[in-house]
N, C-alpha and C. Protein backbone atom coordinates (compact mmCIF):
# COMPACT_ATOMS: atom_id res chain seq x y z
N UNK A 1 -5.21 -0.14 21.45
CA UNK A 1 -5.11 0.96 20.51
C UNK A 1 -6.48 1.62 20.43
N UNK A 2 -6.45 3.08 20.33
CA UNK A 2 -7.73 3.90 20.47
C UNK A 2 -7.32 5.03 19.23
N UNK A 3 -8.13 5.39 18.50
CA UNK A 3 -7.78 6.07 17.92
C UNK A 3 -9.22 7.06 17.07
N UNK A 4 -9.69 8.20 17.10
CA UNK A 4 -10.42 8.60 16.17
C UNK A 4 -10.11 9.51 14.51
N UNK A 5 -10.83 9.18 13.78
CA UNK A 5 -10.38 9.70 12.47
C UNK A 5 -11.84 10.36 11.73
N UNK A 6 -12.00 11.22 10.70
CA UNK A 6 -12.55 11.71 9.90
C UNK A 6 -13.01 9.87 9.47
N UNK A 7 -14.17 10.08 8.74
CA UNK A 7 -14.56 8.91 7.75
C UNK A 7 -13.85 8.69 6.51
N UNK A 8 -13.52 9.71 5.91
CA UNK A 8 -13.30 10.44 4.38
C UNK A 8 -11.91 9.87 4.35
N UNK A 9 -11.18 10.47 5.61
CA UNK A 9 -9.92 10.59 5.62
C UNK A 9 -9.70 8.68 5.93
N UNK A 10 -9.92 8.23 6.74
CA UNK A 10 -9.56 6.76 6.56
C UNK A 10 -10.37 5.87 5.67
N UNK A 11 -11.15 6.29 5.15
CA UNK A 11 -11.45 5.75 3.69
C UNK A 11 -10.88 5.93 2.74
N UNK A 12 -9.80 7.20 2.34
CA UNK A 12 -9.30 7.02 1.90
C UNK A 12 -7.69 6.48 1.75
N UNK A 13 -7.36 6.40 3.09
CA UNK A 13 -5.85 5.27 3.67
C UNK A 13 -6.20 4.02 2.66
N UNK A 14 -7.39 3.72 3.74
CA UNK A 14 -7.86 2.55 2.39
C UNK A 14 -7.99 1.96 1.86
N UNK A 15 -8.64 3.23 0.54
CA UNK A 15 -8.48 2.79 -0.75
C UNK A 15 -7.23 2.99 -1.41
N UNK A 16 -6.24 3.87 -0.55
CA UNK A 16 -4.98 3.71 -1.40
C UNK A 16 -4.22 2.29 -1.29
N UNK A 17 -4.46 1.81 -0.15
CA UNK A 17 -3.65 0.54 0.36
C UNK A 17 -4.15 -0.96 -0.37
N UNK A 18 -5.32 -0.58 -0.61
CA UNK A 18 -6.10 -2.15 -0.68
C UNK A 18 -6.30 -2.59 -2.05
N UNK A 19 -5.50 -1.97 -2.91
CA UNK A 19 -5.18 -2.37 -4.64
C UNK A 19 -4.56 -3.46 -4.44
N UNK A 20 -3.04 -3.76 -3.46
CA UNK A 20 -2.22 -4.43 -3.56
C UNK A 20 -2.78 -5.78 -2.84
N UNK A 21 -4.38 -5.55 -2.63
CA UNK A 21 -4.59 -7.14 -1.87
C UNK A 21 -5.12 -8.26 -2.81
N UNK A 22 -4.35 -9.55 -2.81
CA UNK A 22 -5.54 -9.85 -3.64
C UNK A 22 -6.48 -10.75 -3.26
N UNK A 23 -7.67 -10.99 -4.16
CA UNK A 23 -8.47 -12.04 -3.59
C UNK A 23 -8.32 -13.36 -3.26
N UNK A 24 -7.22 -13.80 -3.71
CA UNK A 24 -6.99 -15.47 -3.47
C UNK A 24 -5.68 -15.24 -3.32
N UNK A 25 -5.36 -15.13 -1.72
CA UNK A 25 -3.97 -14.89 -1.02
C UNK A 25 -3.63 -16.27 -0.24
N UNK A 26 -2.66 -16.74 -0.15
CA UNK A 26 -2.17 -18.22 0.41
C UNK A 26 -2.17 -18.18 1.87
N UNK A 27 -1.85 -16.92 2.31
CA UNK A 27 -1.68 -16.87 3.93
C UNK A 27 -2.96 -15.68 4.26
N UNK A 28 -3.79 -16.18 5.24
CA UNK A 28 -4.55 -15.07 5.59
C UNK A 28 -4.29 -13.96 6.06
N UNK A 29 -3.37 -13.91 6.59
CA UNK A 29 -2.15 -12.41 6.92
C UNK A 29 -2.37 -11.56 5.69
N UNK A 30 -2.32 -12.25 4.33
CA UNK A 30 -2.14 -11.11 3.19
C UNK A 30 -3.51 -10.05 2.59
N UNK A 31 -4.76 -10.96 3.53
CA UNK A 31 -5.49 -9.86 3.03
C UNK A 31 -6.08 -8.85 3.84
N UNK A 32 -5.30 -8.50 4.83
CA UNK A 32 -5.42 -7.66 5.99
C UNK A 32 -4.61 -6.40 5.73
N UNK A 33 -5.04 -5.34 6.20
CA UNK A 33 -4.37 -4.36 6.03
C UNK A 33 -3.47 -4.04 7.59
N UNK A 34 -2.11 -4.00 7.60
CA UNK A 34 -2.06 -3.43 8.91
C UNK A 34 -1.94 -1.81 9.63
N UNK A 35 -2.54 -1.97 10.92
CA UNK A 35 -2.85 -0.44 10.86
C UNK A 35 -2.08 0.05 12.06
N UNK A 36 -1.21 1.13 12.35
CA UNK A 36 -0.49 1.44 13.00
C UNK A 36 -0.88 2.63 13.47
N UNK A 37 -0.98 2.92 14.88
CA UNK A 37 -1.69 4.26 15.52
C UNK A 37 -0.46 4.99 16.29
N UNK A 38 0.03 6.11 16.29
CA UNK A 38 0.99 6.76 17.08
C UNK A 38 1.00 8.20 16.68
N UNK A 39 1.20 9.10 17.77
CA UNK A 39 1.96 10.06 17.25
C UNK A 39 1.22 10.95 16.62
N UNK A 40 -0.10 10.90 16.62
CA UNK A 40 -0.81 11.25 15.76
C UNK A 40 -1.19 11.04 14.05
N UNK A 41 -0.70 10.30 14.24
CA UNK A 41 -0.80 9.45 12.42
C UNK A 41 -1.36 7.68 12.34
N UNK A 42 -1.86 7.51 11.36
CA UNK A 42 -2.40 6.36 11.23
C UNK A 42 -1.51 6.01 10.14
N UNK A 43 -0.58 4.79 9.87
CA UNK A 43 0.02 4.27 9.21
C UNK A 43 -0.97 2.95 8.45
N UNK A 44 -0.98 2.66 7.31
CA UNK A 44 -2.06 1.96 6.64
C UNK A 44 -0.91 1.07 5.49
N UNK A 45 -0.43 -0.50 6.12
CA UNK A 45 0.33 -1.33 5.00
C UNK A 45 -0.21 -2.68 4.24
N UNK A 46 -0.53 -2.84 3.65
CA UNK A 46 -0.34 -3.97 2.83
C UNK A 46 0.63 -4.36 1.86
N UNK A 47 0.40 -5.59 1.89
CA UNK A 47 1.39 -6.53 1.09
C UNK A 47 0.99 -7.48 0.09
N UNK A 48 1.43 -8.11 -0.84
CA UNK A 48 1.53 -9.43 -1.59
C UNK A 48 2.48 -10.01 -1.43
N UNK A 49 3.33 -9.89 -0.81
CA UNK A 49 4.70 -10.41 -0.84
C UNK A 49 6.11 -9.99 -2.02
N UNK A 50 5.10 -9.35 -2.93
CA UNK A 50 6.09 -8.85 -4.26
C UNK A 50 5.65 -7.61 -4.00
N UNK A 51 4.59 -6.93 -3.82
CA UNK A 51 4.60 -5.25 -3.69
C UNK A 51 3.96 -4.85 -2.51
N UNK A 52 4.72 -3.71 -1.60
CA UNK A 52 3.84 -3.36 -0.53
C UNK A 52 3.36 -2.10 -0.55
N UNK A 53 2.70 -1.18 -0.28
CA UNK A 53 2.24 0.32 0.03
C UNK A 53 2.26 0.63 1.29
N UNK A 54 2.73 1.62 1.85
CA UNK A 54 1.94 2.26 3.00
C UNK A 54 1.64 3.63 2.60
N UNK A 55 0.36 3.97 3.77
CA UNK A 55 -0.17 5.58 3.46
C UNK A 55 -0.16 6.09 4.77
N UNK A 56 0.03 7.29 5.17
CA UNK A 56 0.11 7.25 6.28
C UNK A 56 -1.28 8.78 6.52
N UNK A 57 -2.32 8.62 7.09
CA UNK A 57 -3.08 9.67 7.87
C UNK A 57 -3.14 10.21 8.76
N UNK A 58 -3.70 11.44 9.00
CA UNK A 58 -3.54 12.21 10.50
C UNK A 58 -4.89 11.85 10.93
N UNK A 59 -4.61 11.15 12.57
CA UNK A 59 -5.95 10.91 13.15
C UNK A 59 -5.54 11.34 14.59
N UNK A 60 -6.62 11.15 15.31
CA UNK A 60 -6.58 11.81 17.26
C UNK A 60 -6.14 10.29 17.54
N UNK A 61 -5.21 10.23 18.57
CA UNK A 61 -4.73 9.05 18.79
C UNK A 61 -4.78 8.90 20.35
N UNK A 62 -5.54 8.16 20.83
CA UNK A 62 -5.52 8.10 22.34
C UNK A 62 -5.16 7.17 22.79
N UNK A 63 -4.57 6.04 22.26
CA UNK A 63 -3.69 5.45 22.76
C UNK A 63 -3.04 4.55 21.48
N UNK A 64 -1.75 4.50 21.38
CA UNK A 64 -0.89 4.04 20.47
C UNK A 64 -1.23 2.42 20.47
N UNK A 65 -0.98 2.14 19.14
CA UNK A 65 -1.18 0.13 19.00
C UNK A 65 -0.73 0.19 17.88
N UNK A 66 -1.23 -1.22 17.47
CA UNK A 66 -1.36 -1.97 16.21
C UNK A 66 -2.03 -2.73 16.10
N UNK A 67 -2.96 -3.23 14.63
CA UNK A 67 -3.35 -4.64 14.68
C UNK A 67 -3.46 -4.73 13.30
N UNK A 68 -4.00 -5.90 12.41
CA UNK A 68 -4.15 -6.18 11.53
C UNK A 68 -5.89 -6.73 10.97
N UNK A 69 -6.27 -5.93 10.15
CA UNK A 69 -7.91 -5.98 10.14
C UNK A 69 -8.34 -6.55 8.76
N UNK A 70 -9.13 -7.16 8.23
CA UNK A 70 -9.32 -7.56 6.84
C UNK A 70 -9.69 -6.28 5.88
N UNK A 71 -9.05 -5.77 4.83
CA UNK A 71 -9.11 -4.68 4.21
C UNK A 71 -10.31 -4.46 3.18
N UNK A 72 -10.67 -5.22 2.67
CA UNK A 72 -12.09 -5.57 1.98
C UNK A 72 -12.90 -5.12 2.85
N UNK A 73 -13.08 -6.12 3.94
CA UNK A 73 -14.40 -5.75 5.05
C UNK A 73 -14.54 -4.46 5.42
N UNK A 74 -13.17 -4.18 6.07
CA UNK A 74 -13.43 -2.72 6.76
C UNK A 74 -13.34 -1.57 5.78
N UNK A 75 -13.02 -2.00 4.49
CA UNK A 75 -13.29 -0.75 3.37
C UNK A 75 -14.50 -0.85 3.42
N UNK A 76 -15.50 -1.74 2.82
CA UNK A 76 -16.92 -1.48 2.31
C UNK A 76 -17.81 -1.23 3.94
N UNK A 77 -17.12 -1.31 4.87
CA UNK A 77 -17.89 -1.04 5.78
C UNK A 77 -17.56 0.77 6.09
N UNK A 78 -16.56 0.89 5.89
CA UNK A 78 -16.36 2.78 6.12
C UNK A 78 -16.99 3.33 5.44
N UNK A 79 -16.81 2.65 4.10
CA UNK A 79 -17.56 3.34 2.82
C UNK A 79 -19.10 3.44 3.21
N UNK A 80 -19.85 2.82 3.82
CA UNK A 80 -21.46 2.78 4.08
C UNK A 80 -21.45 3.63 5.09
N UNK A 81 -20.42 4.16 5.83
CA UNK A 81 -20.86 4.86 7.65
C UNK A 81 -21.36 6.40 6.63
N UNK A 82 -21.92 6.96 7.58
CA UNK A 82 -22.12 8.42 7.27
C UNK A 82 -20.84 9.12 7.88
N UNK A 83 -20.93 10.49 6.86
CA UNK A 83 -19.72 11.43 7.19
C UNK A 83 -19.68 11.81 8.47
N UNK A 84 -18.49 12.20 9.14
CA UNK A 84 -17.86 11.87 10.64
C UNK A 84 -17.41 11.34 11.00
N UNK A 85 -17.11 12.13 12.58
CA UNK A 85 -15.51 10.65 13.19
C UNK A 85 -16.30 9.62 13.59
N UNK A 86 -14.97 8.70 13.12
CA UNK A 86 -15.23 7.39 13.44
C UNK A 86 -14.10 7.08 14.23
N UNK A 87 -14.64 6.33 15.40
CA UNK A 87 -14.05 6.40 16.97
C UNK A 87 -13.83 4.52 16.46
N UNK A 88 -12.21 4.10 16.63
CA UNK A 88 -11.95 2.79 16.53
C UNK A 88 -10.88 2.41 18.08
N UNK A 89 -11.16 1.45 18.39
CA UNK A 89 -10.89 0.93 19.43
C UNK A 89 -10.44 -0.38 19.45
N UNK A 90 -9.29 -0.92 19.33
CA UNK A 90 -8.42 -2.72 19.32
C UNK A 90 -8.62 -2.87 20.57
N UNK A 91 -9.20 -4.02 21.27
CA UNK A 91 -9.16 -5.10 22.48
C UNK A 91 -7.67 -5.91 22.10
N UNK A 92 -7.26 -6.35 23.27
CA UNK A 92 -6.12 -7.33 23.57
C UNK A 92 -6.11 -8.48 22.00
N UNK A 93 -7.34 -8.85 22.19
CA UNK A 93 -7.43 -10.09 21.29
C UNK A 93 -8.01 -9.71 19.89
N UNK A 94 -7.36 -8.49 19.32
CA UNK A 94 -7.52 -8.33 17.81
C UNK A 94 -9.00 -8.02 17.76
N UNK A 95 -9.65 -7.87 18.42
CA UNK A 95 -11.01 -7.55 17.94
C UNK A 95 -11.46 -5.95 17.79
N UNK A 96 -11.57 -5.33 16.57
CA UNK A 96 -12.09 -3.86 16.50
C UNK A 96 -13.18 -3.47 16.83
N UNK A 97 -13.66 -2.60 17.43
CA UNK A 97 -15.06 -2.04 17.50
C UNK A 97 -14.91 -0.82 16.94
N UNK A 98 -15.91 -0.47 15.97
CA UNK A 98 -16.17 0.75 15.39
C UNK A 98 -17.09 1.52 15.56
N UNK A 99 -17.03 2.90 15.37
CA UNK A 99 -18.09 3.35 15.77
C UNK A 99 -18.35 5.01 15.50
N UNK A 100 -19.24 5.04 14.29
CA UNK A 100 -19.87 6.27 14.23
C UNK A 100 -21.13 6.59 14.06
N UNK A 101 -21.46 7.66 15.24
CA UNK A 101 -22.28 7.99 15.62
C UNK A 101 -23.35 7.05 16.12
N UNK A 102 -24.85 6.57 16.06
CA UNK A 102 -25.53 5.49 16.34
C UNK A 102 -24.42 3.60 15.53
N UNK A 103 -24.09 3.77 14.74
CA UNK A 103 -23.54 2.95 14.05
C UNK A 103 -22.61 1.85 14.95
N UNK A 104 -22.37 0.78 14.72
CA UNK A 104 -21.69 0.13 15.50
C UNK A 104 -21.13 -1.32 15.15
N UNK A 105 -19.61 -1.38 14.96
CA UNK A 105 -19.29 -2.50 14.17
C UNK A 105 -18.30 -3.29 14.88
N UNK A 106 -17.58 -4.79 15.02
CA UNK A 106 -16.67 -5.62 15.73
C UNK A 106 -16.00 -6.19 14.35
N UNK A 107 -15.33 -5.98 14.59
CA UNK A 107 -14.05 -7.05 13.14
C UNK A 107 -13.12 -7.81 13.48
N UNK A 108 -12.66 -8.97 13.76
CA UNK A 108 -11.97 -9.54 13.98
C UNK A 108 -10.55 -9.50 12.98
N UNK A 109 -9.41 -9.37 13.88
CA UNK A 109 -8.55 -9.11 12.73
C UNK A 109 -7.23 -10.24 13.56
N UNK A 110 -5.97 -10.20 13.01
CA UNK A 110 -4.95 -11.00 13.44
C UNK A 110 -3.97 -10.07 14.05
N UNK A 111 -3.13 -11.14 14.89
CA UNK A 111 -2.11 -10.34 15.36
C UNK A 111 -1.16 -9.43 14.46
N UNK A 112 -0.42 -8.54 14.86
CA UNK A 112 -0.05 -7.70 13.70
C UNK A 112 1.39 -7.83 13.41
N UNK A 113 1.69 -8.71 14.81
CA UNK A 113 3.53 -9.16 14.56
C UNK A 113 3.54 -10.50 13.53
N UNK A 114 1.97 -10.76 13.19
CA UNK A 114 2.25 -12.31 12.07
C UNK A 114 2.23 -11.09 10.63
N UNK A 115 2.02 -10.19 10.77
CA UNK A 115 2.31 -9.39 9.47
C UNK A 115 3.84 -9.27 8.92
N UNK A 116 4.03 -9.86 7.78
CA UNK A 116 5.03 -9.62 6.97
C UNK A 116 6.17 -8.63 6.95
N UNK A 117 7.29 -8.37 7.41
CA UNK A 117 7.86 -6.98 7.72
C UNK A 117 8.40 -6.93 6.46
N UNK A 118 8.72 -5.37 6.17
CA UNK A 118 9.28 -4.78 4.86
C UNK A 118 10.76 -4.67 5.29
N UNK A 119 11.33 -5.13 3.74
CA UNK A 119 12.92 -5.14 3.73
C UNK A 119 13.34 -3.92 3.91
N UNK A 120 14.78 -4.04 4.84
CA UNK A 120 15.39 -2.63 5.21
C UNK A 120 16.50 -2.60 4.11
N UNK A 121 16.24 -1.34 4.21
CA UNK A 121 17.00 -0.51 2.89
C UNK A 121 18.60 -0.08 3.24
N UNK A 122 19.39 -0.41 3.62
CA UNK A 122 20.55 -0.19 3.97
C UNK A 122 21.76 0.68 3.07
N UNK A 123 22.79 1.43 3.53
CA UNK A 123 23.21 1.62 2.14
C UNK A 123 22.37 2.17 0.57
N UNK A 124 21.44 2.54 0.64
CA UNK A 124 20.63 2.80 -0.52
C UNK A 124 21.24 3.89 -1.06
N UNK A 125 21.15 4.30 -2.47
CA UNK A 125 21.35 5.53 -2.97
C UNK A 125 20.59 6.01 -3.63
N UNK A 126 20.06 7.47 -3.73
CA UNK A 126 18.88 8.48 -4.05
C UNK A 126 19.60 9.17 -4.99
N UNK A 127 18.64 8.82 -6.06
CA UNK A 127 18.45 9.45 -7.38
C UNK A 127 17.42 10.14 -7.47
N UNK A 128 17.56 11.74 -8.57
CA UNK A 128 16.42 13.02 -8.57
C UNK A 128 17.04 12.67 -10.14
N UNK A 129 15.61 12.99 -10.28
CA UNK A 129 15.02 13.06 -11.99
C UNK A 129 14.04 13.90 -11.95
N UNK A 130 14.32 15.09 -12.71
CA UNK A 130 13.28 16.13 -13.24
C UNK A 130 11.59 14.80 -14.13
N UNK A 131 10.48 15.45 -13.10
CA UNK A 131 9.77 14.83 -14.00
C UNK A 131 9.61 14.48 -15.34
N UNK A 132 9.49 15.67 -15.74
CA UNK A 132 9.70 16.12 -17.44
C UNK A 132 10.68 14.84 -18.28
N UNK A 133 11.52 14.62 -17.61
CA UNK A 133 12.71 13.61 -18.17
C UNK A 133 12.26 12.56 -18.33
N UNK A 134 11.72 11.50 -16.82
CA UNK A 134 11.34 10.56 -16.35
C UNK A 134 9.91 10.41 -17.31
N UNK A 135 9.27 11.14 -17.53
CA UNK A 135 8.34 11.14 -18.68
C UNK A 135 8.35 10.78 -19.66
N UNK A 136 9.50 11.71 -20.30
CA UNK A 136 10.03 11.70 -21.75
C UNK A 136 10.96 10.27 -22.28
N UNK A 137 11.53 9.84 -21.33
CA UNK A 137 12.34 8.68 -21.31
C UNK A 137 11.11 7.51 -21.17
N UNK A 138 10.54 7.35 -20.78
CA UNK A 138 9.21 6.34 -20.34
C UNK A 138 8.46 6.40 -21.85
N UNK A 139 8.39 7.67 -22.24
CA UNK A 139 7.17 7.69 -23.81
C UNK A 139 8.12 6.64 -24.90
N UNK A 140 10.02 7.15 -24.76
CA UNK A 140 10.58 6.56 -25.65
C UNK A 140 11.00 5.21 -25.75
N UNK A 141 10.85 4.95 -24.74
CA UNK A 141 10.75 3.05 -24.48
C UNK A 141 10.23 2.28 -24.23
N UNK A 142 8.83 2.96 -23.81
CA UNK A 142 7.25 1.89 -23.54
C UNK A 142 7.16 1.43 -24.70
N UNK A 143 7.10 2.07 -25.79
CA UNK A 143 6.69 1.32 -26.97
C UNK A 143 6.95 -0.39 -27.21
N UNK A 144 8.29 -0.55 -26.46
CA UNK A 144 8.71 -1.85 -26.63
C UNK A 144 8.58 -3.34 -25.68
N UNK A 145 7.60 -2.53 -24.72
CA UNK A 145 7.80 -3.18 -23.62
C UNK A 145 6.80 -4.65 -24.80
N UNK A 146 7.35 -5.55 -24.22
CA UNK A 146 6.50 -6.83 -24.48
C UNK A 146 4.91 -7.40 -23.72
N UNK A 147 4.21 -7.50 -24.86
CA UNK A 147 2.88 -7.96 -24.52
C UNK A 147 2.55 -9.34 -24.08
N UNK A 148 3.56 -10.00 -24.54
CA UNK A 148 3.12 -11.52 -24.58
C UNK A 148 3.45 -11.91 -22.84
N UNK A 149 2.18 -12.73 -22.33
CA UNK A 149 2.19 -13.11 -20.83
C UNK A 149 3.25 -14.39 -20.57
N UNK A 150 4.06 -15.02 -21.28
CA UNK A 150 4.66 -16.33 -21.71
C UNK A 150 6.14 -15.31 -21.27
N UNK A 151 5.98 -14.51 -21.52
CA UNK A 151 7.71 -13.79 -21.84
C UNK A 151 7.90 -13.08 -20.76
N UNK A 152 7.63 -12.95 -19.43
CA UNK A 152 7.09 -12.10 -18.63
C UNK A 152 8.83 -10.99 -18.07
N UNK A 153 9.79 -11.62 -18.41
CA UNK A 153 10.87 -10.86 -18.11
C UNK A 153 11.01 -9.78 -18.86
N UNK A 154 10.11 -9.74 -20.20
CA UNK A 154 10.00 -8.65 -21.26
C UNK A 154 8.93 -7.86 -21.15
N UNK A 155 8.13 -8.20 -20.12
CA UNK A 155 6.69 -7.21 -19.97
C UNK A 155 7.22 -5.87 -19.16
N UNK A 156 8.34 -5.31 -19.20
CA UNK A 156 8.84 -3.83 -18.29
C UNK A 156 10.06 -3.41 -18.68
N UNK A 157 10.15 -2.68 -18.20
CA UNK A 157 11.64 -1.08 -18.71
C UNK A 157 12.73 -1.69 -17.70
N UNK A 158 13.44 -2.05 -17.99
CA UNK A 158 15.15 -1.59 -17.23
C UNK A 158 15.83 -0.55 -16.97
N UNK A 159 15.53 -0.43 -15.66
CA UNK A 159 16.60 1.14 -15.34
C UNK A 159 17.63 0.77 -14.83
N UNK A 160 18.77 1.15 -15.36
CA UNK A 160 20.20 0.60 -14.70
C UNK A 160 20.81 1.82 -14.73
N UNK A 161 21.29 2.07 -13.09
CA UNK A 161 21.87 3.50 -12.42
C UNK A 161 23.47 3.48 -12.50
N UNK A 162 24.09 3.55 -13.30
CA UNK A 162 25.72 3.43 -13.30
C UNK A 162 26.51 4.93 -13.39
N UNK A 163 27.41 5.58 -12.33
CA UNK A 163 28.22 6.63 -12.41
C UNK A 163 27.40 7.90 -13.18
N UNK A 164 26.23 8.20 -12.26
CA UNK A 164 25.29 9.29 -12.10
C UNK A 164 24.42 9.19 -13.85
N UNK A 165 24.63 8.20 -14.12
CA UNK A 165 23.65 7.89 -15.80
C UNK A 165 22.70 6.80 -15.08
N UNK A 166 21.54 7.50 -16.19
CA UNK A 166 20.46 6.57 -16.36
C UNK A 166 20.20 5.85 -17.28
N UNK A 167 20.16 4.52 -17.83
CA UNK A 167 19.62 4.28 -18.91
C UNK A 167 18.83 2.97 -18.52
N UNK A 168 17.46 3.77 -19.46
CA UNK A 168 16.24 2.72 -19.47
C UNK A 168 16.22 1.90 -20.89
N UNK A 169 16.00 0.69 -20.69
CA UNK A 169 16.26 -0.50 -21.77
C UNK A 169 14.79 -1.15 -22.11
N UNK A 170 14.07 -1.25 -22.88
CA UNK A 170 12.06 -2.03 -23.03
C UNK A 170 12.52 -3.39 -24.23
N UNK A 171 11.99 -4.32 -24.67
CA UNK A 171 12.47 -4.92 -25.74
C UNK A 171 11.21 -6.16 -25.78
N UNK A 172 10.60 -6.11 -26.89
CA UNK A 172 9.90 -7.35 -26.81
C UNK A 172 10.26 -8.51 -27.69
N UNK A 173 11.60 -8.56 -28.19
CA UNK A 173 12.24 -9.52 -28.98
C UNK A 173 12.38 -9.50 -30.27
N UNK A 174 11.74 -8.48 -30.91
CA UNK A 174 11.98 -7.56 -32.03
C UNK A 174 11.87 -6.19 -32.30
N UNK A 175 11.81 -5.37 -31.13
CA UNK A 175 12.03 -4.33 -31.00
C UNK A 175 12.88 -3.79 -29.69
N UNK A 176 13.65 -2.47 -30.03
CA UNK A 176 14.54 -2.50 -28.88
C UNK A 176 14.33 -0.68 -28.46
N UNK A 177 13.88 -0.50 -27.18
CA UNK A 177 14.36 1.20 -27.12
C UNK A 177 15.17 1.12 -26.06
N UNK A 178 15.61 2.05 -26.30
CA UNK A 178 16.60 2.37 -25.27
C UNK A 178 17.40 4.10 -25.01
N UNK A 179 17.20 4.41 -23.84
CA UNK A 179 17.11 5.63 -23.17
C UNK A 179 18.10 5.86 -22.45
N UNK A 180 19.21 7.05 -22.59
CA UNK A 180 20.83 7.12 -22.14
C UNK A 180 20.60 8.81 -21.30
């Protein structure tokens, strides 16, 4: 995989991706970001196993891959390059070389087929909600969401989609909202 990008622009892939990593992950797979080159786009995923992101950027792509790179490292290392492309390059054996301008970096990362795949969505059905609504419904039932860390099935909103209705449900065991 060969690929060049703006600095800015894959610094910020990122930082959108690398919220969901955390620091004390069970499998070393989880604190890698994986990075997907094709087509002219850079695809950018992480995981926890309970939430994933992808972002996807426009970069020069000279030859299509994948691999999986540690997302920490190679953030605070983009973040230090100076503005400009940065020319990245995967070897066979997961190893990155980076490179802008005099600058010059190797990262060892993992294969990218030991990365976690995201569940397929089959059958799904798409719901549109005027922002404005989705707002207004959220102000009237946060109030209830539950604080206590012990109760954790009560710490969030219930949206239940039945015959084109929405209703959101919050409750922390003495208070109840609820949104029709």
């Amino acid at each position: 995989m060969r690929f060049s990008v703006a600095r800015d622009t894959l610094l910020a892939g990122l930082q959108t991706v690398q919220n969901v990593v955390s620091s004390r992950t069970t499998l070393p797979i989880l604190s890698n970001v994986r990075i997907q080159a094709a087509d002219g786009q850079l695809r950018f995923t992480t995981t926890d196993l309970d939430v994933g992101v992808t972002c996807v950027a426009e970069a020069q792509v000279d030859r299509p891959g994948g691999t999986t790179l540690p997302v920490k490292r190679l953030a605070s290392i983009v973040r230090e390059l100076p503005a400009g492309e940065v020319h990245v390059e995967v070897e066979g054996k997961n190893i990155a070389s980076l490179r802008c301008g005099q600058i010059f970096f190797k990262i060892h990362g993992l294969p990218e087929d030991e990365f976690p795949p995201f569940p397929e969505f089959s059958d799904c059905k798409l719901f549109s909600l005027k922002q404005g609504e989705l707002k207004d419904a959220l102000r009237k039932t946060s109030y209830a969401i539950s604080t206590d860390e012990t109760r954790y099935v009560l710490n969030g909103i219930l949206f239940s989609f039945k015959d084109s209705r929405l209703t959101m449900v919050a409750t922390d065991g003495r208070r109840l909202g609820l949104v029709d």
